[in-house]
PDB file of N, CA and C in Angstrom:
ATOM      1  N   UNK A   1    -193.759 -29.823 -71.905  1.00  0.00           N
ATOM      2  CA  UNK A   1    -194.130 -30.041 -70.518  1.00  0.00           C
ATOM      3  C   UNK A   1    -192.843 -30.072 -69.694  1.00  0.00           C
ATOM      4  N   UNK A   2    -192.547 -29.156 -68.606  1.00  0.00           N
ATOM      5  CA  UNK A   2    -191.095 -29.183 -67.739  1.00  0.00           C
ATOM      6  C   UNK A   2    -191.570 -30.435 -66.746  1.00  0.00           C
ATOM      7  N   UNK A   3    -190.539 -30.581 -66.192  1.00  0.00           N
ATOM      8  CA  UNK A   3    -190.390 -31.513 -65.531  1.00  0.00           C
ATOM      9  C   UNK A   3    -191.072 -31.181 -64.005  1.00  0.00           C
ATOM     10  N   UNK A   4    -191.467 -30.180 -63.430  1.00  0.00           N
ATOM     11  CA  UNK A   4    -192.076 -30.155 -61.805  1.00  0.00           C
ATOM     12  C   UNK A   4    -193.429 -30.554 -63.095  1.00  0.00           C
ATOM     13  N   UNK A   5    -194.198 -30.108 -63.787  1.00  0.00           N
ATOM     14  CA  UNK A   5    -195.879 -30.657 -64.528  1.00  0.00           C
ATOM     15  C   UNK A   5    -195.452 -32.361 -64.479  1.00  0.00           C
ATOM     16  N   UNK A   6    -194.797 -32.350 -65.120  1.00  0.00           N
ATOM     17  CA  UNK A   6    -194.961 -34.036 -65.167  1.00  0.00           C
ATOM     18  C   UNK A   6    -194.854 -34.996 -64.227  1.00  0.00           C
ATOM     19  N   UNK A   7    -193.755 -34.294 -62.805  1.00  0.00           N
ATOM     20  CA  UNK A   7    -193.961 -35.220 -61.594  1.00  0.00           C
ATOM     21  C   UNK A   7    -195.648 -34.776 -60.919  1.00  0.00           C
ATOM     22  N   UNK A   8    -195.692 -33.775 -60.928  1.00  0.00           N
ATOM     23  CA  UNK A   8    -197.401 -33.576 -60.485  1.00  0.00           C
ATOM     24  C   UNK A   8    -198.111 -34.485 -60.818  1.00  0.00           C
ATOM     25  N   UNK A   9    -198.087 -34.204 -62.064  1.00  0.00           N
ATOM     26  CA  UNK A   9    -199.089 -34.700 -62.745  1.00  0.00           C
ATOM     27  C   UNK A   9    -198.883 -36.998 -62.358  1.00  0.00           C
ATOM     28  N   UNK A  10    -197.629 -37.114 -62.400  1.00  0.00           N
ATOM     29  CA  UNK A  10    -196.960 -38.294 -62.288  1.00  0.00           C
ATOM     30  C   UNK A  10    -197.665 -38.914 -60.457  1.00  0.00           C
ATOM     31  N   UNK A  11    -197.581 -37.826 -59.802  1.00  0.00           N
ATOM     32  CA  UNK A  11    -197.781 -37.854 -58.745  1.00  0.00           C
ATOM     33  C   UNK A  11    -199.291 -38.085 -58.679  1.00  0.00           C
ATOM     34  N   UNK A  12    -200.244 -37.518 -59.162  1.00  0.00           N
ATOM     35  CA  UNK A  12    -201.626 -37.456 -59.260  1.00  0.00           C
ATOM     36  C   UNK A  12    -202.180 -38.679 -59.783  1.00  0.00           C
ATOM     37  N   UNK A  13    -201.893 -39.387 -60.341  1.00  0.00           N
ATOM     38  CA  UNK A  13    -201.702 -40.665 -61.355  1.00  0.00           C
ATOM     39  C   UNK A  13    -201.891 -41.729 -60.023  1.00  0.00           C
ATOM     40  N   UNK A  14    -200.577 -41.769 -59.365  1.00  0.00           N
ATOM     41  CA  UNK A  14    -200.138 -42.799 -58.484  1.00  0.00           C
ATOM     42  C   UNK A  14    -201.309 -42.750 -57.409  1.00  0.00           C
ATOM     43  N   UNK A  15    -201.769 -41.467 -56.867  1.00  0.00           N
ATOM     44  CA  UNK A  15    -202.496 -41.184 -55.592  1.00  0.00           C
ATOM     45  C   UNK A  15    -203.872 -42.018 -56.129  1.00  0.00           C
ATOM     46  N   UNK A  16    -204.258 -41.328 -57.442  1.00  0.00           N
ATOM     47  CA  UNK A  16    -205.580 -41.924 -57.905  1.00  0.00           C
ATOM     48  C   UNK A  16    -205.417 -43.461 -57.713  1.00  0.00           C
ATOM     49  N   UNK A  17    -204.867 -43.946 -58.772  1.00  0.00           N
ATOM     50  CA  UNK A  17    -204.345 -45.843 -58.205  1.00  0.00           C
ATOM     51  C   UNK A  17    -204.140 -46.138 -57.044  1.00  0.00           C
ATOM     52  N   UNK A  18    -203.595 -45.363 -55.763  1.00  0.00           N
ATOM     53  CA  UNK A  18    -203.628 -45.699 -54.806  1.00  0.00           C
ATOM     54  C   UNK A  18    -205.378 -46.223 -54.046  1.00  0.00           C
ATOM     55  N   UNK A  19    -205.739 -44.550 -54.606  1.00  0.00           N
ATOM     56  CA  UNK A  19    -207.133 -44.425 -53.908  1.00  0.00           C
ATOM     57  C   UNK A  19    -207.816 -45.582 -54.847  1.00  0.00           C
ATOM     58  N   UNK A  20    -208.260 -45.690 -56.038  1.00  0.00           N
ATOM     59  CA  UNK A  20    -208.729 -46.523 -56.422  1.00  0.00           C
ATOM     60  C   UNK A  20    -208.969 -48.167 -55.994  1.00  0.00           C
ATOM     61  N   UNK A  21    -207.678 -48.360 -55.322  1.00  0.00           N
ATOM     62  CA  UNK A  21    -207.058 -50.010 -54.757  1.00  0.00           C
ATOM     63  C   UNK A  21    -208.055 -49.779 -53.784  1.00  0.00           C
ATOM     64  N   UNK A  22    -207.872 -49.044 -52.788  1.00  0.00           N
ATOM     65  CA  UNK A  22    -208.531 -48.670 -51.339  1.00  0.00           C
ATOM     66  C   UNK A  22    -209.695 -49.186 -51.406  1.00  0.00           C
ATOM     67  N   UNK A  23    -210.568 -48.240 -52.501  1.00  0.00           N
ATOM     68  CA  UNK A  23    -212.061 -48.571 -52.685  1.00  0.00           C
ATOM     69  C   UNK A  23    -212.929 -49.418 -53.250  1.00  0.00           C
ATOM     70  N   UNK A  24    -211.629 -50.149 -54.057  1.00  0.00           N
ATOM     71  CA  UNK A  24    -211.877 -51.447 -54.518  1.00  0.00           C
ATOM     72  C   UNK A  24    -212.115 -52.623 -53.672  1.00  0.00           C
ATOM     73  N   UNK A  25    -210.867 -53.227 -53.197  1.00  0.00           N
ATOM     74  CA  UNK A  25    -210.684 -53.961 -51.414  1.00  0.00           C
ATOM     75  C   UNK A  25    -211.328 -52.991 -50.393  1.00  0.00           C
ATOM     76  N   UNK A  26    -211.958 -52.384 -50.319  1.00  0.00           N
ATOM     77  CA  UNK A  26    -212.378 -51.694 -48.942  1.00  0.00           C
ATOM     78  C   UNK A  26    -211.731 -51.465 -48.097  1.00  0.00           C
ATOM     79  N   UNK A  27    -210.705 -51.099 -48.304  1.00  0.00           N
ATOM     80  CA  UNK A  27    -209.392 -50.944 -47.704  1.00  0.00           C
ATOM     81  C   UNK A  27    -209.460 -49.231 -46.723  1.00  0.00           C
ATOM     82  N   UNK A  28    -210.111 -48.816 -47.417  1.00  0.00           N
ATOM     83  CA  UNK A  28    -210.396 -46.875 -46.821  1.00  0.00           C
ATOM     84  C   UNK A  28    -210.556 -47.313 -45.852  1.00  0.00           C
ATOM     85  N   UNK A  29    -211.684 -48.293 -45.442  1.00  0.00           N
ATOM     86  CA  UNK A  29    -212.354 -48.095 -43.348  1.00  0.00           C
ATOM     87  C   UNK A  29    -211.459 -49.033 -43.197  1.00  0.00           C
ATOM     88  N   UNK A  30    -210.347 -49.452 -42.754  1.00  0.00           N
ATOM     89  CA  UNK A  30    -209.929 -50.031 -42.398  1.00  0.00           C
ATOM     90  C   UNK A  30    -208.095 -48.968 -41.541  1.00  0.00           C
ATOM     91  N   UNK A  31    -207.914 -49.561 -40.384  1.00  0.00           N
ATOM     92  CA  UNK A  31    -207.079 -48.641 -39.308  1.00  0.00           C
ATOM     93  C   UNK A  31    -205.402 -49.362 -40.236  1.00  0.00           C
ATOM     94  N   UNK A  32    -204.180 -48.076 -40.143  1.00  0.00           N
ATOM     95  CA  UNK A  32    -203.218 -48.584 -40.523  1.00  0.00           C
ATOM     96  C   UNK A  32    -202.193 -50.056 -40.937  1.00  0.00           C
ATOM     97  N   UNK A  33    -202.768 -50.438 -39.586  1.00  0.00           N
ATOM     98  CA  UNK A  33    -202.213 -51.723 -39.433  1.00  0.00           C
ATOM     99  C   UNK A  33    -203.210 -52.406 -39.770  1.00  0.00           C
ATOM    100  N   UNK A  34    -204.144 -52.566 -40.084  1.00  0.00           N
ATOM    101  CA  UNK A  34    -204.768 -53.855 -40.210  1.00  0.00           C
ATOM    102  C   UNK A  34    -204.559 -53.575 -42.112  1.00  0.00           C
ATOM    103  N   UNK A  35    -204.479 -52.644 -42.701  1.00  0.00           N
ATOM    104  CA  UNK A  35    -203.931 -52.154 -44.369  1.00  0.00           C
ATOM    105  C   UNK A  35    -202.408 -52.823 -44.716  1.00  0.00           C
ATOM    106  N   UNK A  36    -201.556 -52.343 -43.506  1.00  0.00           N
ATOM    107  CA  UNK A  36    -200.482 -53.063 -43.932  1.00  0.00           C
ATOM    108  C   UNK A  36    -200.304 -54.769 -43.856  1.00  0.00           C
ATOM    109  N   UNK A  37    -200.843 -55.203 -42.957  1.00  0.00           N
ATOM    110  CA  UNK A  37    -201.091 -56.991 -42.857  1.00  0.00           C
ATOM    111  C   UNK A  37    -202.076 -57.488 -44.346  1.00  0.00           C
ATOM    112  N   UNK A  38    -202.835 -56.782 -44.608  1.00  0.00           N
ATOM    113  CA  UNK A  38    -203.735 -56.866 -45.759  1.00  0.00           C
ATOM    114  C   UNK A  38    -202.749 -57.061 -46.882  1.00  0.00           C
ATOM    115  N   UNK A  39    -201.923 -55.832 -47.051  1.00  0.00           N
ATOM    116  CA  UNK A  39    -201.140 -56.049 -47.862  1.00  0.00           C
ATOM    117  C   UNK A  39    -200.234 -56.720 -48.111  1.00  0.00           C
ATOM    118  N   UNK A  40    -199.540 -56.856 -47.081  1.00  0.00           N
ATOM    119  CA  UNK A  40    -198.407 -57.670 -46.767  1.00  0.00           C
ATOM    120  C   UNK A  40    -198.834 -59.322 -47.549  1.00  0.00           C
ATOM    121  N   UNK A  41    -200.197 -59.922 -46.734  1.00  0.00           N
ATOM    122  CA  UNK A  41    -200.523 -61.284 -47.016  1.00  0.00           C
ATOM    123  C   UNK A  41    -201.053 -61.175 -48.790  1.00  0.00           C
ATOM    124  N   UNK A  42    -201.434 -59.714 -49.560  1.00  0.00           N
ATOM    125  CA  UNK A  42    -201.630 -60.244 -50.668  1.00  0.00           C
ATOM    126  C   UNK A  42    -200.221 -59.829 -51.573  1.00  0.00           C
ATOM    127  N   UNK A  43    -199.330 -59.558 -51.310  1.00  0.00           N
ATOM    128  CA  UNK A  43    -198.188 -59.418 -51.865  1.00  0.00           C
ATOM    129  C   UNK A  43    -197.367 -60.890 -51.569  1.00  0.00           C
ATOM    130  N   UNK A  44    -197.633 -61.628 -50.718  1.00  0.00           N
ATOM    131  CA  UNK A  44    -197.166 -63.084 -50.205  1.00  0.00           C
ATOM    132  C   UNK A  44    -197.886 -63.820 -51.264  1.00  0.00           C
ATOM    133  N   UNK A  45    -199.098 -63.882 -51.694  1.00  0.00           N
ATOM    134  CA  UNK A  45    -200.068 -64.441 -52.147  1.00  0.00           C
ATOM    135  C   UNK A  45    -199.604 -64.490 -53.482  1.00  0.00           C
ATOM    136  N   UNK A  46    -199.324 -63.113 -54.079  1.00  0.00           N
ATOM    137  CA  UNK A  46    -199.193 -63.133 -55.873  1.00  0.00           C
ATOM    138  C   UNK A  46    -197.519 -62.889 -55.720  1.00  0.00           C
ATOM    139  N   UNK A  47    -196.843 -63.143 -55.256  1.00  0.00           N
ATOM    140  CA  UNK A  47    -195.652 -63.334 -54.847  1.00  0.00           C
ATOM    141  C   UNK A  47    -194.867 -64.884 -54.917  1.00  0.00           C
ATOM    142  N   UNK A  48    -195.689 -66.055 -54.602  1.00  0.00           N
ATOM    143  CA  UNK A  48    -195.734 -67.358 -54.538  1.00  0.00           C
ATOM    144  C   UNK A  48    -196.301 -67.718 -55.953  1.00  0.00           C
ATOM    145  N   UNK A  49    -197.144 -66.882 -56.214  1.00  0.00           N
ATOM    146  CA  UNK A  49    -198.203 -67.248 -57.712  1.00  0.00           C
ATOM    147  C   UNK A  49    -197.239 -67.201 -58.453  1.00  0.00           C
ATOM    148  N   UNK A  50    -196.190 -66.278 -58.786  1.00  0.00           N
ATOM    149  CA  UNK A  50    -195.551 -65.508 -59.773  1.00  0.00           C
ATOM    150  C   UNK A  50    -194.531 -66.802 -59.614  1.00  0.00           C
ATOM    151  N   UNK A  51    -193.650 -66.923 -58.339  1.00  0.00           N
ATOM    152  CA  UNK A  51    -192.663 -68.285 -58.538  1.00  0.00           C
ATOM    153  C   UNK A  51    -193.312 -69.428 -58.905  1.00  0.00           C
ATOM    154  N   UNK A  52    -194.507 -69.842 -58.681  1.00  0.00           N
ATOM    155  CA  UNK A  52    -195.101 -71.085 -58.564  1.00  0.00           C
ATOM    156  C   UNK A  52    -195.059 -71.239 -60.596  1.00  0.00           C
ATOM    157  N   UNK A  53    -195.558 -69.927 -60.824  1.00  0.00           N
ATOM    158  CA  UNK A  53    -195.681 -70.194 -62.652  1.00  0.00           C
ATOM    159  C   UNK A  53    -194.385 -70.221 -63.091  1.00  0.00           C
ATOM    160  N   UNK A  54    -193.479 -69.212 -62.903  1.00  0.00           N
ATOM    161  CA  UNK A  54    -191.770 -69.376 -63.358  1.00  0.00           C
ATOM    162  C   UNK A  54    -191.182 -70.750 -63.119  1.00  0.00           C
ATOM    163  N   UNK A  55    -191.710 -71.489 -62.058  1.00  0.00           N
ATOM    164  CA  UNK A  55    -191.323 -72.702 -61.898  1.00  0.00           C
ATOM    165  C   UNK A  55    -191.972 -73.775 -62.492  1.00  0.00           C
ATOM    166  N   UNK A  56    -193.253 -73.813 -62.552  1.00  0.00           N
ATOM    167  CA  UNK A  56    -193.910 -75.260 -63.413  1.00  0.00           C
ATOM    168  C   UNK A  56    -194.378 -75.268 -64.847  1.00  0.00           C
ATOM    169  N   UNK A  57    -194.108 -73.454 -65.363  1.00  0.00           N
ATOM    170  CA  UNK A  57    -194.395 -73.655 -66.600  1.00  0.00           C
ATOM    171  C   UNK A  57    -194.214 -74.145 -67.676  1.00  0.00           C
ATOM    172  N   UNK A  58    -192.283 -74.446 -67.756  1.00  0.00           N
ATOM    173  CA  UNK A  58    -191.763 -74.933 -68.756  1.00  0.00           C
ATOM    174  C   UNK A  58    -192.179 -76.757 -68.358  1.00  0.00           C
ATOM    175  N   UNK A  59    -192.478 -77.292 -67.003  1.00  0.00           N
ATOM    176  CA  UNK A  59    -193.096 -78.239 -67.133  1.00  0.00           C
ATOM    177  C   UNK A  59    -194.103 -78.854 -67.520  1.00  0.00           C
ATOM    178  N   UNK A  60    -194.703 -77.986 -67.247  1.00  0.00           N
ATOM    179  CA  UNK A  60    -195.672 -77.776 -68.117  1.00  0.00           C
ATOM    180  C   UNK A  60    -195.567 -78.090 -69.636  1.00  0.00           C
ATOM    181  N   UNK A  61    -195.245 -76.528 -70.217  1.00  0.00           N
ATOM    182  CA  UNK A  61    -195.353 -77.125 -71.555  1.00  0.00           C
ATOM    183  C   UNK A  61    -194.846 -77.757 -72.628  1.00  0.00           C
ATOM    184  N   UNK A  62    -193.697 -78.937 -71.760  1.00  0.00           N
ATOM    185  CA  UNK A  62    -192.791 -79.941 -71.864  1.00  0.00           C
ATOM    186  C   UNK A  62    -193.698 -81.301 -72.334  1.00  0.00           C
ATOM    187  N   UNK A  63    -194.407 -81.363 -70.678  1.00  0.00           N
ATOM    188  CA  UNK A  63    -195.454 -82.071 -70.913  1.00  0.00           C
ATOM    189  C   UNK A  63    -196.289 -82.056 -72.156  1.00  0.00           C
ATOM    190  N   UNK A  64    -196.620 -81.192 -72.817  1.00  0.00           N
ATOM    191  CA  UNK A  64    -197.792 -80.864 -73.303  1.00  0.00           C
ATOM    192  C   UNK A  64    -197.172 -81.103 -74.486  1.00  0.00           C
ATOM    193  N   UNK A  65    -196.306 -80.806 -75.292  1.00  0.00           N
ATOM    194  CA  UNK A  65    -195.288 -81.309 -76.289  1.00  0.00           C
ATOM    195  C   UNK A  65    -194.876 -82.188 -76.908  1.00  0.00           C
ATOM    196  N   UNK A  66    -195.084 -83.164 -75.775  1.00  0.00           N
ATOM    197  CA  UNK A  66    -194.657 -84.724 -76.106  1.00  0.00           C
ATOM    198  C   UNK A  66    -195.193 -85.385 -75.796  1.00  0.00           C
TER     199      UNK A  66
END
């Protein structure tokens, strides 16, 4: 496989996952900006999640240990 097939193809991949997200969240009827605030607040959301676990986990299972 050369390399322009595999970015295609690489490319085709990403669009599908794109589109897929869309139609999942209902994101298709929805106007530019109100997609990017959407996103924005759930990238804030699992963004905080992700520090919130890096931070209380080993307290976690410190706790749980002893």
């Amino acid at each position: 496989m050369d390399t322009a097939t595999y970015e295609k193809s690489y490319s085709k991949y990403i669009s599908t996952k794109i589109y897929q997200y869309e139609l999942q969240t209902a994101l298709y009827m929805l106007e530019p900006w109100e997609k990017a605030l959407f996103n924005t607040i759930m990238l804030c959301i699992v963004g905080l999640s992700v520090l919130t676990m890096y931070q209380y986990t080993p307290i976690v299972f410190n706790k749980l240990l002893t």
